[in-house]
Protein backbone atom coordinates (compact mmCIF):
# COMPACT_ATOMS: atom_id res chain seq x y z
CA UNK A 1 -5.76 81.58 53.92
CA UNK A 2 -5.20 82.66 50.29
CA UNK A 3 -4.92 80.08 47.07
CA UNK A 4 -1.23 79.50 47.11
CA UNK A 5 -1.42 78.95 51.03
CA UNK A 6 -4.00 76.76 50.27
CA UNK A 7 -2.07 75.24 47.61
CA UNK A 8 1.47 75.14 49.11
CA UNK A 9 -0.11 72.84 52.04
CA UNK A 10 -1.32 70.03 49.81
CA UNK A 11 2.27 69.45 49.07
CA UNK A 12 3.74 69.97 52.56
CA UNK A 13 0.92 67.83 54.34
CA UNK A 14 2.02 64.80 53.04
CA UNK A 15 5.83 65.37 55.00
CA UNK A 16 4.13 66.55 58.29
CA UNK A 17 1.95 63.22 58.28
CA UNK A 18 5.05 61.24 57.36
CA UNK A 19 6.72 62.98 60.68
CA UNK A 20 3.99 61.57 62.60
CA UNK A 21 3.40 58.44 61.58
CA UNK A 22 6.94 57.09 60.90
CA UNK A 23 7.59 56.49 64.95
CA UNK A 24 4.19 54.66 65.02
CA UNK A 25 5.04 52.42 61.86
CA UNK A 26 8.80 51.76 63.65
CA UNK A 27 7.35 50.96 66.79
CA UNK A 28 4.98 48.83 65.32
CA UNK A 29 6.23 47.22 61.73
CA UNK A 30 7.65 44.19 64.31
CA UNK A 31 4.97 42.78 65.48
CA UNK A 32 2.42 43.39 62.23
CA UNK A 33 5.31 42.26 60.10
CA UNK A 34 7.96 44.84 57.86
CA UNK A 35 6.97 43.18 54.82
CA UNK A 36 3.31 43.50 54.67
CA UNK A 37 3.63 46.81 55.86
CA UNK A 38 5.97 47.26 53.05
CA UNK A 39 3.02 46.41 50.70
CA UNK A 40 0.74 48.33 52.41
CA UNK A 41 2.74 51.40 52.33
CA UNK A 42 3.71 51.25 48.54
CA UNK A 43 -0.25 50.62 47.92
CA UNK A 44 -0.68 53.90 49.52
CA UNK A 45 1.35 55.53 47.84
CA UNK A 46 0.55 54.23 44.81
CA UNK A 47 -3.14 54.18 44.33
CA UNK A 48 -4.23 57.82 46.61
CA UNK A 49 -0.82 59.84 45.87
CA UNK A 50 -0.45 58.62 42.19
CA UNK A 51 -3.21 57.49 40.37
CA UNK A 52 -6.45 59.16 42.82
CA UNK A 53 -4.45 62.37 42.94
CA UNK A 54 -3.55 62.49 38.89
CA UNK A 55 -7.57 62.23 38.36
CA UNK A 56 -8.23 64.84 40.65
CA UNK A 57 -8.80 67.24 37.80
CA UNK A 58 -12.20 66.24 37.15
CA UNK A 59 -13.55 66.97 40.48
CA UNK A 60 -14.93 70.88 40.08
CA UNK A 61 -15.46 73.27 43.17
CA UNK A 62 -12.59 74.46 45.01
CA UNK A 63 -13.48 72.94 48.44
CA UNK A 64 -14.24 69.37 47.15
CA UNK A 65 -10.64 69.78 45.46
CA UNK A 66 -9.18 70.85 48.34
CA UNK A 67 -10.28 68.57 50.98
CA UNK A 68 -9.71 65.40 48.71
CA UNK A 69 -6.22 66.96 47.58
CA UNK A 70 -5.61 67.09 51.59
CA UNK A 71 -6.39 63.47 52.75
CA UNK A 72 -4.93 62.08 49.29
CA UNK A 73 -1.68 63.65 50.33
CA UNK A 74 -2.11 62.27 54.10
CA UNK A 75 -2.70 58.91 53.04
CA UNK A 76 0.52 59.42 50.74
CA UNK A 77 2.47 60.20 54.23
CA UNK A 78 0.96 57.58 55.48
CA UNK A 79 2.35 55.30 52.99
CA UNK A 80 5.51 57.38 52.57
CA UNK A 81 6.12 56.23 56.53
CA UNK A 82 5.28 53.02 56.62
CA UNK A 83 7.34 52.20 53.12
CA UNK A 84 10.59 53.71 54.50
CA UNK A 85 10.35 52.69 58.37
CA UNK A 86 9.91 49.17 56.43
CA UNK A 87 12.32 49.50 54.18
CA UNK A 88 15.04 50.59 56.61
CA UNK A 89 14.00 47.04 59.14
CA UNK A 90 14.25 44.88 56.10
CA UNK A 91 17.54 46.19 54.76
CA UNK A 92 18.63 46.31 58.74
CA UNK A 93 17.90 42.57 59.17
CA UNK A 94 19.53 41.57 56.13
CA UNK A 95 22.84 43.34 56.58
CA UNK A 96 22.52 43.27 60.76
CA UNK A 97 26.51 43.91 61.20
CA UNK A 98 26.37 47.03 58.61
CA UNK A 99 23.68 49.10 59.89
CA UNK A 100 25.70 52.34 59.93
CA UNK A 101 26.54 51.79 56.30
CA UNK A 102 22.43 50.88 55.41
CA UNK A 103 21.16 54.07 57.27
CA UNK A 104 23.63 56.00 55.55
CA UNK A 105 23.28 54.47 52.00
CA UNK A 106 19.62 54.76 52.56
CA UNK A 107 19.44 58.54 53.29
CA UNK A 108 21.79 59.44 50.58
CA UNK A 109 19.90 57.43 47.60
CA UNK A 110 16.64 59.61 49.61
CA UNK A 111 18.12 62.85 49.18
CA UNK A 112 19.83 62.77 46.07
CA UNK A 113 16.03 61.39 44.86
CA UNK A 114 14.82 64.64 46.04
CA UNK A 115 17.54 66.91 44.78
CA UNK A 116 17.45 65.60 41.30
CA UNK A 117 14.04 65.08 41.05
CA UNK A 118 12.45 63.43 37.64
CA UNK A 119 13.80 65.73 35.30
């Protein structure tokens, strides 16, 4: 694999963890409870895929900066899953006779996030 392979998979391993955790985190927010995995998920992506991988520039030698960039961005999925598979059963239970209109609402706000971006 060359650098920008490398590279180019840091960012894309976070979605393909996300793809296979969100049915586990659907399955399971129920019975652990949608708003503590709420919290759980926004800690993880908080403290790994914000703050841990922002200080990642200290760490020197490419396959220490690699391997932490990698399961940094999988516990970001991780947290990216379990935030939005909670988000969607909280929003579902408090608007139970609109769910069409939540999903919807919900995946718009999502994409237009990612089209726009932060400027």
């Amino acid at each position: 694999m060359n650098t920008l392979q490398q590279y180019g998979f840091v960012f894309g391993v976070s979605y393909l963890t996300s793809i296979f955790a969100a049915p586990f985190f659907a399955v399971h927010s129920g019975r652990i409870g949608p708003r503590l995995v709420l919290i759980l998920g926004t800690l993880l992506q908080t403290v790994p895929g914000g703050i841990l991988f922002g200080l990642l520039s200290f760490v020197e030698g490419k396959g220490l900066f690699l391997g932490l960039s990698y399961l940094l961005r999988v516990l970001y999925g991780l947290g990216d899953a379990a935030a939005y598979s909670a988000k969607l059963a909280i929003l579902i239970s408090l608007f139970p006779d609109r769910v069409a209109s939540v999903m919807a609402a919900c995946e718009t706000f999502y994409g237009l996030g990612f089209t726009i971006g932060i400027f």
